[in-house]
Protein backbone atom coordinates (compact mmCIF):
# COMPACT_ATOMS: atom_id res chain seq x y z
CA UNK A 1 0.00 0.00 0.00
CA UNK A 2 1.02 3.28 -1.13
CA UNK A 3 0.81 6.87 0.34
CA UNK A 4 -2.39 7.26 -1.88
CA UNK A 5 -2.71 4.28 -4.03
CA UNK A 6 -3.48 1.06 -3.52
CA UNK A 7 -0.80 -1.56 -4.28
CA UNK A 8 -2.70 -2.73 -7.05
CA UNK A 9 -2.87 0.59 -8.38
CA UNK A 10 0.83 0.92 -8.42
CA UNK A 11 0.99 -2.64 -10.08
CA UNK A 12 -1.57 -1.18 -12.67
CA UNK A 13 0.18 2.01 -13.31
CA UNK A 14 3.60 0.00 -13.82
CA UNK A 15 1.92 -2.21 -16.49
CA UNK A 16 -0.39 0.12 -18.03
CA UNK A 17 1.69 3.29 -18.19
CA UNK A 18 -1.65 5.12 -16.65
CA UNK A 19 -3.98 5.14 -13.46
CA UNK A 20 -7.41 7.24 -13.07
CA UNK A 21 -9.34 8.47 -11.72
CA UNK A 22 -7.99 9.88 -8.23
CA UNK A 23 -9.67 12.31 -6.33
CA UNK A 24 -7.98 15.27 -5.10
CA UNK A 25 -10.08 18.10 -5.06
CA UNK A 26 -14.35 18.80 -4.70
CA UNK A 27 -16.28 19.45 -6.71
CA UNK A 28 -16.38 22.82 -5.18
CA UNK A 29 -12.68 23.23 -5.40
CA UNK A 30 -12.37 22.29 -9.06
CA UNK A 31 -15.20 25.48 -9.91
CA UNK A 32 -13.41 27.72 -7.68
CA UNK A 33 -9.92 26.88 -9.46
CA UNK A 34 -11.94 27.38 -13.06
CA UNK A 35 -12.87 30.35 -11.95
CA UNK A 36 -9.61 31.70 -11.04
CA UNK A 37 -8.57 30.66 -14.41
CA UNK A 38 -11.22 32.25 -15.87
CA UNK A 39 -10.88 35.58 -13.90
CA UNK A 40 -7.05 35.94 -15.16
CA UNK A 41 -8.32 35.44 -18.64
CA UNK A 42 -10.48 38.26 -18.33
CA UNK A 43 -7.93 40.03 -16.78
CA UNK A 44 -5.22 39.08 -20.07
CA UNK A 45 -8.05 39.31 -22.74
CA UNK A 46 -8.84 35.51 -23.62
CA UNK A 47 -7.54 31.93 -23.04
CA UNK A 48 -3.97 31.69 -21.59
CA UNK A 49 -1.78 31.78 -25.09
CA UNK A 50 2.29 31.44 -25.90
CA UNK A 51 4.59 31.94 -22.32
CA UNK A 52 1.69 31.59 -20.31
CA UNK A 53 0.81 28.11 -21.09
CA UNK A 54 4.70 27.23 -19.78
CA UNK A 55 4.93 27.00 -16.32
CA UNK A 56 2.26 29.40 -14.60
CA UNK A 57 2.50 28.13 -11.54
CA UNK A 58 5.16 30.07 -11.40
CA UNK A 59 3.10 32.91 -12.19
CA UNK A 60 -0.25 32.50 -10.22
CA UNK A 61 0.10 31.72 -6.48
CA UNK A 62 -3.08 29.11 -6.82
CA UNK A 63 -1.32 26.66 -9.20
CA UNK A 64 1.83 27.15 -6.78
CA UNK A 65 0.19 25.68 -4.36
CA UNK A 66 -1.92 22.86 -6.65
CA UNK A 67 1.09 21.33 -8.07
CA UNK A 68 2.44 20.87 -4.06
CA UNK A 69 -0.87 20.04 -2.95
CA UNK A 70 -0.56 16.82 -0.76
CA UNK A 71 -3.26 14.45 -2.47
CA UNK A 72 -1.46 15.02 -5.87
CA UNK A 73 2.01 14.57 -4.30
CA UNK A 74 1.44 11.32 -2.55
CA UNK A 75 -0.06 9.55 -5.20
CA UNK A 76 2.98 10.93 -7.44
CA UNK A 77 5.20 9.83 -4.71
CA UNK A 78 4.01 6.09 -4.81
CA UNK A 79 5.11 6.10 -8.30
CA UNK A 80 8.25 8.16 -8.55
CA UNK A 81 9.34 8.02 -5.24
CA UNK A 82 9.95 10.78 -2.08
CA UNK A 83 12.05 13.94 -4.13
CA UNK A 84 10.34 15.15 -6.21
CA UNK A 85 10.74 18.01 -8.47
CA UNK A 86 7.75 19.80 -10.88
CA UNK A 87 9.73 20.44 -13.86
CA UNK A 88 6.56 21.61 -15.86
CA UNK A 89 3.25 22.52 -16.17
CA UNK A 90 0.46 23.63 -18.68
CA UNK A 91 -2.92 23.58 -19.50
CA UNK A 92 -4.88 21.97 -22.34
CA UNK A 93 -7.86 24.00 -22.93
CA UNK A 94 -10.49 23.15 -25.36
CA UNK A 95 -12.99 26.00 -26.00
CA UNK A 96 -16.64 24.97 -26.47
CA UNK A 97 -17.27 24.00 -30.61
CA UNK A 98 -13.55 24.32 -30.98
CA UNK A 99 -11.15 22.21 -33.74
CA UNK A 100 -8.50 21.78 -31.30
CA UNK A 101 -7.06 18.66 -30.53
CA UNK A 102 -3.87 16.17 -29.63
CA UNK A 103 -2.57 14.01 -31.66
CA UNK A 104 -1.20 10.64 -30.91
CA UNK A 105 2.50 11.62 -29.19
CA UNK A 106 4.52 10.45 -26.76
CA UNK A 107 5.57 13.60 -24.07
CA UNK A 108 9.31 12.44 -24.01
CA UNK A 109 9.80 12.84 -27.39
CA UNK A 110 11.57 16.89 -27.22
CA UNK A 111 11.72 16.64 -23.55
CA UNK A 112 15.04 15.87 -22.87
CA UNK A 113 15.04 14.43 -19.51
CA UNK A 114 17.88 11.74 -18.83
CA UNK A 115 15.00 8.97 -18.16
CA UNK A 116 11.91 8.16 -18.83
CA UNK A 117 11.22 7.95 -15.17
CA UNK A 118 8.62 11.10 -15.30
CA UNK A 119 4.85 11.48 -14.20
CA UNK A 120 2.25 13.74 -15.43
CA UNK A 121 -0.57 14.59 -13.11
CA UNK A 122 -3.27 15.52 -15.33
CA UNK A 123 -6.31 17.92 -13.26
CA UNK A 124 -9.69 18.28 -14.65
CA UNK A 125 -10.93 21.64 -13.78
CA UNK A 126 -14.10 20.49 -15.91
CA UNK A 127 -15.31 16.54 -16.77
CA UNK A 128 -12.98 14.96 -19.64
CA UNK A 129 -15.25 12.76 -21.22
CA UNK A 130 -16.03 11.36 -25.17
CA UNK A 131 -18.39 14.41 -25.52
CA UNK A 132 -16.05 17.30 -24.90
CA UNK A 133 -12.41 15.79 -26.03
CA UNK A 134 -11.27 13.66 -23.22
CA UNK A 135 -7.61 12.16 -23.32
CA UNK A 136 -7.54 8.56 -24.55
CA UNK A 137 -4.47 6.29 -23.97
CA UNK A 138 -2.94 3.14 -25.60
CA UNK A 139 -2.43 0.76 -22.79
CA UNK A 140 1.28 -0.76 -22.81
CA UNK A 141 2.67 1.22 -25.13
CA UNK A 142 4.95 3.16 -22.42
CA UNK A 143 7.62 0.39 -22.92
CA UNK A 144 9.32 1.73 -26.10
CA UNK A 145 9.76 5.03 -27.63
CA UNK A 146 8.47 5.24 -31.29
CA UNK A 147 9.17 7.83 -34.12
CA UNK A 148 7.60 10.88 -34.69
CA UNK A 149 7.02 13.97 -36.75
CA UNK A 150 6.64 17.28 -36.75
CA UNK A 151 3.20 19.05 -38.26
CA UNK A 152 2.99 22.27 -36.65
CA UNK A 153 -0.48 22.16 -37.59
CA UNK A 154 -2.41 24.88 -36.19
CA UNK A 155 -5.28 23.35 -34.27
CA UNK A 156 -3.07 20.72 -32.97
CA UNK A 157 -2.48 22.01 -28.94
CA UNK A 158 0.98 20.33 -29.18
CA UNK A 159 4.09 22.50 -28.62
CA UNK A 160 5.50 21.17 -31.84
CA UNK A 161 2.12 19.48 -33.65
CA UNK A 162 4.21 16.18 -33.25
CA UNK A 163 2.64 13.19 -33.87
CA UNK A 164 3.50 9.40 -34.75
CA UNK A 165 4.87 8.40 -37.81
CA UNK A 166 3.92 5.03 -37.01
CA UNK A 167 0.10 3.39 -37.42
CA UNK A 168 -1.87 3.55 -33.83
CA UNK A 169 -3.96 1.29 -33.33
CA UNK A 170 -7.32 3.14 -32.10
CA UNK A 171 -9.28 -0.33 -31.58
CA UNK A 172 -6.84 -0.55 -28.51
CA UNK A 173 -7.41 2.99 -27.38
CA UNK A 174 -8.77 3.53 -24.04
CA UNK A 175 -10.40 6.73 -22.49
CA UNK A 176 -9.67 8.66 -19.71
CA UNK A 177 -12.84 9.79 -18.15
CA UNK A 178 -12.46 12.26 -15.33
CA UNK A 179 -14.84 14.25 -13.33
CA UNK A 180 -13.83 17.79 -11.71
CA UNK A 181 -11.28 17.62 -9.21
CA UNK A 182 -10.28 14.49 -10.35
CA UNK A 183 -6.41 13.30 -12.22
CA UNK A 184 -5.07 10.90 -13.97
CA UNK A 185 -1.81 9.90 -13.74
CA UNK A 186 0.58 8.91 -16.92
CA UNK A 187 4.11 7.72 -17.77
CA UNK A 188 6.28 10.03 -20.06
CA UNK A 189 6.24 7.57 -22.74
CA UNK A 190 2.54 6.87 -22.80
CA UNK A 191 0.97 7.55 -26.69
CA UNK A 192 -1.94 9.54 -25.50
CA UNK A 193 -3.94 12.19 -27.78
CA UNK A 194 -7.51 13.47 -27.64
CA UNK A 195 -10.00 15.07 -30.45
CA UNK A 196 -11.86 18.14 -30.85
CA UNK A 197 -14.98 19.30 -28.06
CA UNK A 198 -17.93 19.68 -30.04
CA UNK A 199 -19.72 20.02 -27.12
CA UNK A 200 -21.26 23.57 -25.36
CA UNK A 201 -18.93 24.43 -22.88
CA UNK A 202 -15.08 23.97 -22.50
CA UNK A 203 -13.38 21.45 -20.90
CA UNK A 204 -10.04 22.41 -19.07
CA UNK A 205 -6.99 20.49 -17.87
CA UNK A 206 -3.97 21.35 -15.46
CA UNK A 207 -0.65 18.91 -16.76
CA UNK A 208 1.80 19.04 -14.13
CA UNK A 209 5.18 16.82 -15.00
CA UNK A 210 7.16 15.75 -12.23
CA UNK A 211 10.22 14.19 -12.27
CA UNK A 212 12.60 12.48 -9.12
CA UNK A 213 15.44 15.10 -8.59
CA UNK A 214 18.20 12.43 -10.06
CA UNK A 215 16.81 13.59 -13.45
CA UNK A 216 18.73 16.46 -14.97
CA UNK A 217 18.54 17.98 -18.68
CA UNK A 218 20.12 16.87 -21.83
CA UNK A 219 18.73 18.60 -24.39
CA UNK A 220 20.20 21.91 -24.24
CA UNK A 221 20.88 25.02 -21.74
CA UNK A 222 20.75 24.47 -17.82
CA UNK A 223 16.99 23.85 -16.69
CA UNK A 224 15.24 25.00 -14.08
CA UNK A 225 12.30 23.14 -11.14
CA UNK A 226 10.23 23.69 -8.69
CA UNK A 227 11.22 21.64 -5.66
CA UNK A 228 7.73 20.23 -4.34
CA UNK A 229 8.62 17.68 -2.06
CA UNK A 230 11.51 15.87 0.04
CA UNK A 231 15.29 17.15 -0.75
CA UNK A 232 16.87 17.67 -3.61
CA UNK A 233 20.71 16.31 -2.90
CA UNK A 234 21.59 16.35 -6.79
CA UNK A 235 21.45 20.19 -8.04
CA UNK A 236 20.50 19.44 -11.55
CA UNK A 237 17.85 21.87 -12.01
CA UNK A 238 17.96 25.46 -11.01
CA UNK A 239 15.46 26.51 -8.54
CA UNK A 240 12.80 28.35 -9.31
CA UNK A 241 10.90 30.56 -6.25
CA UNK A 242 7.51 30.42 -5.08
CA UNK A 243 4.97 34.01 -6.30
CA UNK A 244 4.04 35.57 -3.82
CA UNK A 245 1.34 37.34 -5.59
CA UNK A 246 -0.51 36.86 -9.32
CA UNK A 247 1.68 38.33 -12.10
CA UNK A 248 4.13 39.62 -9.60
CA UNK A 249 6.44 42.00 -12.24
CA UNK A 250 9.32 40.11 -11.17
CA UNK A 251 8.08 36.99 -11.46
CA UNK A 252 6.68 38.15 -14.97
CA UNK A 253 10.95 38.81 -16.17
CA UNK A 254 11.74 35.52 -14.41
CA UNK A 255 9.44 33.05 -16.11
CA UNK A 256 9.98 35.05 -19.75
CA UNK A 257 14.04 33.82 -19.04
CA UNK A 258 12.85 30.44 -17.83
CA UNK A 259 10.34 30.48 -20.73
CA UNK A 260 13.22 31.09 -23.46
CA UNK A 261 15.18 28.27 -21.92
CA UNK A 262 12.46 25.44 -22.28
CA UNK A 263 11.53 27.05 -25.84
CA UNK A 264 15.05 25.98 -26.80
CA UNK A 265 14.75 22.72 -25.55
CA UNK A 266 11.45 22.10 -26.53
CA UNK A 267 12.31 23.70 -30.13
CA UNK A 268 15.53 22.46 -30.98
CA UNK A 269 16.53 21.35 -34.51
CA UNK A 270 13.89 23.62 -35.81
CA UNK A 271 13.53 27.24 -36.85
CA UNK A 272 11.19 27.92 -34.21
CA UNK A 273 12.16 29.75 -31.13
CA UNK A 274 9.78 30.90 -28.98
CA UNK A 275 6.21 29.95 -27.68
């Protein structure tokens, strides 16, 4: 038995490459986090676009304290162990009647990271379901890393459109359904994408990636972390400070230098530079 999951959820996470649902916030909670969202959108004038989809919990004090809350952390500890670092988060946003979607990709593809040993804690601040665009998995396929390609196709919410180059079996494809305040958990090499929401309202996800602090970057300039748990004895990552209030200026110059480091990572061996 884990600190949150059950051993057998452990054992299915290992051999699946995914685990959901697990509860970590209300019902209540998940509105009043949407909300916030929403508010700062007003406040920027629309969805969160470029730089601000990297890393805002380094920008808004709310996510700060999501991606260290303890439900999230102790399931992510039963699978990646006690020091744990975020390295990144994001949200995937589909507006009501919108064309955007995910393709088929693995997330380790353009990350960089020295192993595969990486977790993202996917939030629903709405329901993921079939109707509005939910994530859908292949189970197993977390063992290998597979080819891919860049589209850069402009409805496709993926930094670099990057899909696949190899046939996916859909038959196989299972969904991640997900109520508000609920996550799912998935390995770094899971093939994961999701379609379009044709439905009426939008349906909005927090990713958080963490990573054990062994990890360090080698795909191009220093990176930087958020330290979220236990100690971090290995100094790969730079660390990156806790806002003390939403869009603190200083904050605002920090994350646009931390932002132009992960663009180069995430960008590399393209023309493309910045988000």
């Amino acid at each position: 038995m884990g600190k949150r999951l059950s051993r057998a959820a452990i054992e299915e996470y290992r051999r699946d490459g995914y685990y959901f649902p697990v509860s970590v916030l209300s019902a209540g909670e998940a509105r009043e986090y949407r909300e916030r969202l929403e508010l700062i959108e007003r406040d920027l004038g629309g969805p969160l676009r470029g730089v601000y989809r990297i890393k805002p919990h380094l920008l808004l004090t709310w996510l700060a304290e999501l991606v260290r809350h303890p439900a999230i952390l102790d399931a992510v500890e039963d699978v990646i162990g006690p020091d744990i670092l975020c390295w990144n988060t994001s949200f995937f946003t589909k507006e009501a009647r919108s064309p955007g979607f995910v393709s088929w990709h693995q997330d380790a593809t353009y990350w960089g990271l020295s192993e595969p040993d990486v977790v993202t804690a996917w939030v629903a601040f709405t329901e993921s379901t079939p109707a509005n665009g939910n994530m859908r998995v292949i189970p197993g396929s977390h063992r290998t890393q597979v080819p891919h390609v860049d589209t850069f196709h402009p409805d496709n919410l993926l930094s670099r459109g990057q899909e696949i180059s190899v046939e996916v079996d859909e038959s196989q494809a299972a969904d991640i359904v997900l109520q508000p305040g609920e996550m799912s958990l998935h390995h770094v090499l899971m093939v994961h994408g999701s379609g379009a929401n044709p439905s009426a309202d939008r349906r909005i996800g927090f990713a958080i990636r963490y990573i054990p602090t062994r990890l360090r970057q080698t795909g191009g300039p220093r990176d930087s972390a958020t330290l979220v748990r236990g100690a971090d004895t290995y100094g790969h990552f730079e660390p990156e400070p806790r806002p003390e209030t939403d869009l603190d200026p200083a904050m605002l110059a920090l994350h646009a230098e931390i932002s132009d480091r992960q663009a180069r990572i995430l960008y590399r061996g393209t023309e493309k530079t910045s988000f």
